[in-house]
Protein backbone atom coordinates (compact mmCIF):
# COMPACT_ATOMS: atom_id res chain seq x y z
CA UNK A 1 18.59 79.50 105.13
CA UNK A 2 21.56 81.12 106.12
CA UNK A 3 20.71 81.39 109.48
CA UNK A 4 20.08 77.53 109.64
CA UNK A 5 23.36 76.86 107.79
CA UNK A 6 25.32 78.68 110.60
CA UNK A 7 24.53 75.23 112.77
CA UNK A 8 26.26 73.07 110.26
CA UNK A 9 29.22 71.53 111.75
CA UNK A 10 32.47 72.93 110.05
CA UNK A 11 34.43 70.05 108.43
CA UNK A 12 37.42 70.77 111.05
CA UNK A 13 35.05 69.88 113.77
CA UNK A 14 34.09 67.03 112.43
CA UNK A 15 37.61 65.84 112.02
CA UNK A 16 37.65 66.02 116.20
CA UNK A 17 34.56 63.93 116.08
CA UNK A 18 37.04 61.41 114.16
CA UNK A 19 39.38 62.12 117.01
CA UNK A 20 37.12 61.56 119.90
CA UNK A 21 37.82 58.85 122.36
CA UNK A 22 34.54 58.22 123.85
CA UNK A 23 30.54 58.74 122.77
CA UNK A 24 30.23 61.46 125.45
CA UNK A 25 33.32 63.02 123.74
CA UNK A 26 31.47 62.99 120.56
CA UNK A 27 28.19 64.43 122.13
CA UNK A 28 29.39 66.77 123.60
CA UNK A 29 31.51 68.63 120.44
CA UNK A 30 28.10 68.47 118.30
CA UNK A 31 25.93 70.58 121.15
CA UNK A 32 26.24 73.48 119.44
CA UNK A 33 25.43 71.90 115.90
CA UNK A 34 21.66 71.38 114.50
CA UNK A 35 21.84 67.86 116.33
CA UNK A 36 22.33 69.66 119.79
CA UNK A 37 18.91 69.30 121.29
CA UNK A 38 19.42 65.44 120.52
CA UNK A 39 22.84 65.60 121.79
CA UNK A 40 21.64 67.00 124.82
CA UNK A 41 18.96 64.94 125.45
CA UNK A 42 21.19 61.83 124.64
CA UNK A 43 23.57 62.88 127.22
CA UNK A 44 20.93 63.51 130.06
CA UNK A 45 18.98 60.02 129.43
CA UNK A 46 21.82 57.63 128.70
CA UNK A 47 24.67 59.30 130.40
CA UNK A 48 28.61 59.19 128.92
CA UNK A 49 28.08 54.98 127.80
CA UNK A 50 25.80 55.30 124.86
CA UNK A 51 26.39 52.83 121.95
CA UNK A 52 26.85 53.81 118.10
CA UNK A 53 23.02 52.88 117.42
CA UNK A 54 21.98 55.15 120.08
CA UNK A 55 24.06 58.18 118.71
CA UNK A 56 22.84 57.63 114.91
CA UNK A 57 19.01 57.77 116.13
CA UNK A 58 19.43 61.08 117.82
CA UNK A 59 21.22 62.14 114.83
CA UNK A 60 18.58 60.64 112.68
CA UNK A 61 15.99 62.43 115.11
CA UNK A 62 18.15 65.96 114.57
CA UNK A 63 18.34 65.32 110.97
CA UNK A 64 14.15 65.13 110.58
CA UNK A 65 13.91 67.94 112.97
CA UNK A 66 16.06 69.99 110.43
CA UNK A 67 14.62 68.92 107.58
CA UNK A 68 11.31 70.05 109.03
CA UNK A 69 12.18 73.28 109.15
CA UNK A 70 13.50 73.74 106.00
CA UNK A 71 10.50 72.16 104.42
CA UNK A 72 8.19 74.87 106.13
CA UNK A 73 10.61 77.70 104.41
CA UNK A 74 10.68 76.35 100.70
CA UNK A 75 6.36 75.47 101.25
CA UNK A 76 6.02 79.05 102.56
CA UNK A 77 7.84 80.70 99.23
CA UNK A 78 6.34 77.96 96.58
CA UNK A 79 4.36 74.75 97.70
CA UNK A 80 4.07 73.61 94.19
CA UNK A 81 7.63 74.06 93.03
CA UNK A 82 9.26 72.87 96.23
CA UNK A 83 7.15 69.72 96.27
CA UNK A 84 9.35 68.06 93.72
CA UNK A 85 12.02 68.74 96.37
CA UNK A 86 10.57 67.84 99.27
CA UNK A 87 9.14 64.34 98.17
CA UNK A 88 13.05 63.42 96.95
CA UNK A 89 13.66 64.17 100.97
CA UNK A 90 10.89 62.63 102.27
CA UNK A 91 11.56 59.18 99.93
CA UNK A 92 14.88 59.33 101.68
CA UNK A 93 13.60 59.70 105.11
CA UNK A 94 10.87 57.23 104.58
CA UNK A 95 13.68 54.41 103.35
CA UNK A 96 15.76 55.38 106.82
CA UNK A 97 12.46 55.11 108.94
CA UNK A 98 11.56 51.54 107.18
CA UNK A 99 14.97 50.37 107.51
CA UNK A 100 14.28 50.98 111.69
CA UNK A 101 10.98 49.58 111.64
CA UNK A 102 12.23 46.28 109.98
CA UNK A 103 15.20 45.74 112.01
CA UNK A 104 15.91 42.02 113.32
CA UNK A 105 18.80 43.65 115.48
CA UNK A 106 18.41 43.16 119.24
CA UNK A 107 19.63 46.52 119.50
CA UNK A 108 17.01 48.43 117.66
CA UNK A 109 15.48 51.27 119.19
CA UNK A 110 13.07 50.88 121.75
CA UNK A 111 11.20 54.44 121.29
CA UNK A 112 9.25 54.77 117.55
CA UNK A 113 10.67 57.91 115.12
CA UNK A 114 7.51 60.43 114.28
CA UNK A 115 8.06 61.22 110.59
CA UNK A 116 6.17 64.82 110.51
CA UNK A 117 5.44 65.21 106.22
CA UNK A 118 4.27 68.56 104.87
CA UNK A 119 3.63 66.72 101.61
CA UNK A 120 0.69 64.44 102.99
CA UNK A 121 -1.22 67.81 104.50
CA UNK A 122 -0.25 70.05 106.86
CA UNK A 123 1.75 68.76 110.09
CA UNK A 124 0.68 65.49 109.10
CA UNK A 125 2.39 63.08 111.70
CA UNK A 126 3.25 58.98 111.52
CA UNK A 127 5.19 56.70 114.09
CA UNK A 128 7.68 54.34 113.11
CA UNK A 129 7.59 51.72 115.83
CA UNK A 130 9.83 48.44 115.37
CA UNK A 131 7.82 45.38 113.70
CA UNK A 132 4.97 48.02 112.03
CA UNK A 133 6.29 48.14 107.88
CA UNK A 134 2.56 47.95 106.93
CA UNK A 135 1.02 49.74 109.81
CA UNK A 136 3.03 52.71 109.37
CA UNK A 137 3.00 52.20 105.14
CA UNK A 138 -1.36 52.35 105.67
CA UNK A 139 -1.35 55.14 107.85
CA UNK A 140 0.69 56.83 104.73
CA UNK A 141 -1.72 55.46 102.80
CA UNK A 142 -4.68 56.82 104.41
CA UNK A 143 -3.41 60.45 104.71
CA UNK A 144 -2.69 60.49 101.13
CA UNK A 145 1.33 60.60 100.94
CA UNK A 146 2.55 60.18 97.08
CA UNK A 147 5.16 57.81 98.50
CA UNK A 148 2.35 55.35 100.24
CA UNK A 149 2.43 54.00 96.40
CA UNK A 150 6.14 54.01 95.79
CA UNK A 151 6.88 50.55 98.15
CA UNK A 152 5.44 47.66 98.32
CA UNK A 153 5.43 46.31 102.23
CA UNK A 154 5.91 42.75 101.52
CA UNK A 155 8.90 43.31 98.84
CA UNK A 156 10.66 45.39 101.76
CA UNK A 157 10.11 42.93 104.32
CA UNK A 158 11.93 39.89 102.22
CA UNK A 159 14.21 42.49 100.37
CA UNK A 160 14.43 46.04 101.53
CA UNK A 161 17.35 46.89 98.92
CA UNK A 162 15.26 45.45 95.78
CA UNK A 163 12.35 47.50 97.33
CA UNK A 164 14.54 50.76 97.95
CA UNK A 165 15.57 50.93 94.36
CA UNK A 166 11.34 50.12 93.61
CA UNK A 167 10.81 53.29 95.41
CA UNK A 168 13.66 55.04 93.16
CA UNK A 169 11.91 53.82 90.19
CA UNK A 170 8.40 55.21 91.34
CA UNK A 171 9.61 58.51 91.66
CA UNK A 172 11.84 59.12 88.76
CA UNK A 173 9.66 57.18 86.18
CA UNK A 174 6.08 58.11 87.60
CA UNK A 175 5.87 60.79 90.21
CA UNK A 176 8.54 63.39 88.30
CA UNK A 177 6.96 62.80 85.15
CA UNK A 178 3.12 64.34 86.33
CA UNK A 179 5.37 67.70 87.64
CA UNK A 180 6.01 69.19 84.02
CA UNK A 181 6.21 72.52 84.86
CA UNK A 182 9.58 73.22 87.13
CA UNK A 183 12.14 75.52 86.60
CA UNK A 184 15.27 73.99 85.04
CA UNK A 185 17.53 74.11 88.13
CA UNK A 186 14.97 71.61 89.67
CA UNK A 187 15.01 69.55 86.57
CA UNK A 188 18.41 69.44 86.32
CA UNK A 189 18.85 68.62 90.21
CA UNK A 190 16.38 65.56 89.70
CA UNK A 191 18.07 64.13 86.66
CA UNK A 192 21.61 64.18 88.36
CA UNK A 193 19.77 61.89 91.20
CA UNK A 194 18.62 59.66 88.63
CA UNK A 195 21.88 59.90 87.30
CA UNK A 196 23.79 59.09 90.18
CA UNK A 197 21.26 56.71 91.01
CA UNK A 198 22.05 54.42 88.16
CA UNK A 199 25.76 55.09 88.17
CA UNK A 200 26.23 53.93 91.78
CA UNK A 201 23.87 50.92 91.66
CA UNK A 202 26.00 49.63 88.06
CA UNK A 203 28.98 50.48 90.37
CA UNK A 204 27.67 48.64 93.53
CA UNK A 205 26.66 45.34 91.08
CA UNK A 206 30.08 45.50 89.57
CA UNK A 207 31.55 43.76 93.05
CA UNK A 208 28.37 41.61 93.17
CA UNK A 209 27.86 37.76 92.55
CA UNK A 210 26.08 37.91 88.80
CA UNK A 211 22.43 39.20 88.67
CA UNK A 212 20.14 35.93 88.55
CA UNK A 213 17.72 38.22 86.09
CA UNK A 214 18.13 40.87 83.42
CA UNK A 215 20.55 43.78 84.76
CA UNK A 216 18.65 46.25 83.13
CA UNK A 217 15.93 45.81 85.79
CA UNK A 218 17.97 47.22 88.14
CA UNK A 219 18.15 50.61 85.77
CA UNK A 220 15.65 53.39 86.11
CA UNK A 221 14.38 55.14 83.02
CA UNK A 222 14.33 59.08 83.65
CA UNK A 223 15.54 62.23 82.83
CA UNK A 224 19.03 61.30 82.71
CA UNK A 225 21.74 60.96 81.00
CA UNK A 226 23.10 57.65 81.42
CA UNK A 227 21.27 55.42 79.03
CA UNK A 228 20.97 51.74 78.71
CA UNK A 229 24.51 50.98 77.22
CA UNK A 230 26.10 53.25 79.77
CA UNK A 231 24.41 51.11 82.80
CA UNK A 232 25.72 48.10 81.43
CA UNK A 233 29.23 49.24 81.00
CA UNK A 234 29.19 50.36 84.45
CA UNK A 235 28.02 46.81 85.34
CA UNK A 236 30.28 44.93 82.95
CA UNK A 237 33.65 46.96 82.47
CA UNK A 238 36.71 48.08 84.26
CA UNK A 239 37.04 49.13 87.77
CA UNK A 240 37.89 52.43 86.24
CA UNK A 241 34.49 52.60 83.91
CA UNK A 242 32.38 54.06 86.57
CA UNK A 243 34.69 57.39 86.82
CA UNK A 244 34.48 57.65 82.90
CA UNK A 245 30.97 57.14 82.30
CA UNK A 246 30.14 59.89 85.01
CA UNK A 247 33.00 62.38 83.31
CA UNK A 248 31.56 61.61 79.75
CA UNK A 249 27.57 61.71 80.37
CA UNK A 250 27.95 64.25 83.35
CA UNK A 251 30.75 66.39 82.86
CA UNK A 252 32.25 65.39 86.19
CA UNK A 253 36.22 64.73 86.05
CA UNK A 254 38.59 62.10 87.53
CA UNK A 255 39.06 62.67 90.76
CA UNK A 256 42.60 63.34 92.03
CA UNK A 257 42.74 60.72 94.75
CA UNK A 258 40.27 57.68 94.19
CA UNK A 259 40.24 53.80 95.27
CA UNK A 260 37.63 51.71 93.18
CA UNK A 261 35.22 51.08 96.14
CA UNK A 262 31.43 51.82 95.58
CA UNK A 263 31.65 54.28 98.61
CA UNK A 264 34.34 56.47 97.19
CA UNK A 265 33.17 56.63 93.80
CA UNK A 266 30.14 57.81 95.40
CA UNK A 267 31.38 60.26 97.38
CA UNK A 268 33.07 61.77 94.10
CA UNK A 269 29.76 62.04 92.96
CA UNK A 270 28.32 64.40 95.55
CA UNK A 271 31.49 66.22 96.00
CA UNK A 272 31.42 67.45 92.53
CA UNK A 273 28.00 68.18 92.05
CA UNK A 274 27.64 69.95 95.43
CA UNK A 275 30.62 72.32 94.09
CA UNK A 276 28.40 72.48 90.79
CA UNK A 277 25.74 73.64 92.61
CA UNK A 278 27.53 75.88 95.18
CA UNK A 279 28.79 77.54 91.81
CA UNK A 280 25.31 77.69 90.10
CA UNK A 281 23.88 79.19 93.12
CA UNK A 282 26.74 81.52 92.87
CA UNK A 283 25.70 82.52 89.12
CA UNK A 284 22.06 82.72 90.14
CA UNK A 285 21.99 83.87 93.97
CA UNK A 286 18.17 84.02 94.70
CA UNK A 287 16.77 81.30 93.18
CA UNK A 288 15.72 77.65 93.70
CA UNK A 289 19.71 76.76 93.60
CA UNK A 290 19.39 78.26 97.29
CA UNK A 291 16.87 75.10 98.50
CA UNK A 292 19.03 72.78 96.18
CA UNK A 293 21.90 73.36 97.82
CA UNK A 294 20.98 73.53 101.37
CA UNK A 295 19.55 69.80 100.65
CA UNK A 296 23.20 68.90 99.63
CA UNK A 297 25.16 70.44 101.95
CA UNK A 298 22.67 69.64 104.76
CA UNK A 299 22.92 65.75 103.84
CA UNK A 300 26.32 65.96 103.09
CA UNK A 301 26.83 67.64 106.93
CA UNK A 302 24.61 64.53 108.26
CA UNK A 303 26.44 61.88 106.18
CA UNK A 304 29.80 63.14 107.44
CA UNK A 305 29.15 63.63 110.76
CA UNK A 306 27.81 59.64 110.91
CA UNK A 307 30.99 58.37 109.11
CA UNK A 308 33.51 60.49 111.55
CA UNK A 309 31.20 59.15 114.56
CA UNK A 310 31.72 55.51 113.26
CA UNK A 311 35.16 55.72 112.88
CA UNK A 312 35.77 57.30 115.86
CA UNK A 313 33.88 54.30 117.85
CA UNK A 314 35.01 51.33 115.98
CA UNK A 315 38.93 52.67 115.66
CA UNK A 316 38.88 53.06 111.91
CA UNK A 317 41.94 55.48 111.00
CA UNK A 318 41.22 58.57 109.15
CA UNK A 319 43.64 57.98 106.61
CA UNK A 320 42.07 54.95 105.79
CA UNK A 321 38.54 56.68 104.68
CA UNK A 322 39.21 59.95 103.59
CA UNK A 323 37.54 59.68 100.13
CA UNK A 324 34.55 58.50 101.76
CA UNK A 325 33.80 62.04 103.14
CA UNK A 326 31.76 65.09 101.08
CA UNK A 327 34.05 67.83 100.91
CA UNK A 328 33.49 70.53 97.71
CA UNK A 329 35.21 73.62 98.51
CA UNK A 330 35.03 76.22 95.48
């Protein structure tokens, strides 16, 4: 792991990314990174005038490569501990890969993603070709992913975020349940997601026209922290309830700088618990914190590295976005 972590972009390249004039520019200053061979390749097929869609596939294709490799390191040292772990990464790739498949955008990639799952069985392989939700859902299906069951094709075709928090639901409220026997770093990993999970969706339907049906379907029942009431003071309070709901039922402070935006507040989110972690792992230095916080830092590396690219390319100043990074130095 820390041989893989060495291909992380620091955060002080990543502000050059931000800086970049051109997509070439940006290419080019992330060869090195664990997005290089895509970089590469990127730069050789499309030359120096890429657009913004065509960098975030190759990243997107860099990212799965990644992950892949991880996931062969935690399965090799405890299949039925990291599973848990792996499924919360594969729900996460299988939303991206759905979100491609269903896109009306003229732009959307021409060549299909291969989504390569070590849950399903071994080097277990699907294609994610535009137009194919159900197509690529059966073959899922028929291989015998968990997460076949966790969406329902037609739901994501009319409403993919209704169907994305469906798949949330699934997991947390039937899939976790079944795995009984973790060790408590995982557990307490999987209830911050549900956590967060609930905290950023109240947050998110706070700047939102008024639910036509009961909020509380939007909640997911778990092994959090943030009940019922919580959910619905998140939904129904002050801009500022969001913050004090996560520092009373999560321990997680105000932040020094903060704007009310959905984005930001969920940026605090995974800045603090990523430090949380960093510090657990610290306390307890060979042990599943190790996998927990590779995840974090790996999507937090991947998250940034998008944001800086987008700014960079649509002339979004830095100054204006800063919260929206994932920065948790100890």
């Amino acid at each position: 792991l820390k041989g893989l972590r060495t291909h992380f972009p620091p955060f002080d390249l990543i502000e050059r990314v931000i800086e970049a004039s051109d997509p070439a520019g940006i290419a080019d200053l992330l060869r090195s990174s664990f997005f290089g061979a895509e970089m590469r390749e990127l730069l050789s097929e499309g030359g120096p005038d890429f657009s913004l869609s065509d960098f975030l596939e190759a990243m997107d294709r860099g990212t799965f490569r990644y992950r892949k490799r991880f996931a062969e390191i935690a399965m090799d040292t405890d299949s039925a501990t990291s599973e848990p772990l792996l499924m919360r990464w594969e729900v996460e790739e299988i939303k991206t890969l759905l979100r491609f498949i269903a896109s009306p955008a003229p732009e959307a990639r021409e060549k299909p993603l291969t989504f390569r799952s070590l849950i399903a069985k071994p080097d277990a392989s699907f294609h994610a070709a535009p137009g194919r939700v159900r197509e690529f859902l059966s073959a899922l299906r028929s291989a015998g992913h968990p997460a076949a069951s966790f969406v329902d094709a037609d739901l994501f075709l009319k409403d993919p975020a209704t169907a994305e928090l469906g798949m949330e639901r699934f997991f947390h409220e039937r899939y976790i349940p079944e795995k009984r026997r973790l060790p408590p770093e995982i557990w307490e990993y999987l209830a911050d997601q549900c956590d967060t999970i609930n905290l950023n969706v109240g947050a998110l339907l706070r700047g939102a026209p008024g639910p036509e049906k009961d909020p509380l379907t939007y909640y997911i029942e778990g092994d959090g922290r943030v009940g019922t009431d919580d959910f619905l003071s998140v939904l129904r309070g002050l801009p500022e309830t969001p913050f004090r709901v996560a520092k009373m039922r999560l321990g997680i402070p105000f932040p020094e700088e903060w704007d009310y935006s959905p984005a930001s507040f969920s940026s605090h989110l995974k800045r603090y618990l990523l430090r949380r972690y960093r510090l657990r792992n610290i306390a307890h230095p060979v042990s599943f914190w190790d996998f927990i916080v590779f995840m974090c830092e790996m999507d937090a590396t991947a998250a940034n590295v998008k944001l800086a690219a987008s700014f960079a390319l649509t002339g979004i100043p830095m100054e204006e976005k800063a919260l929206c990074f994932v920065r948790a130095e100890l």
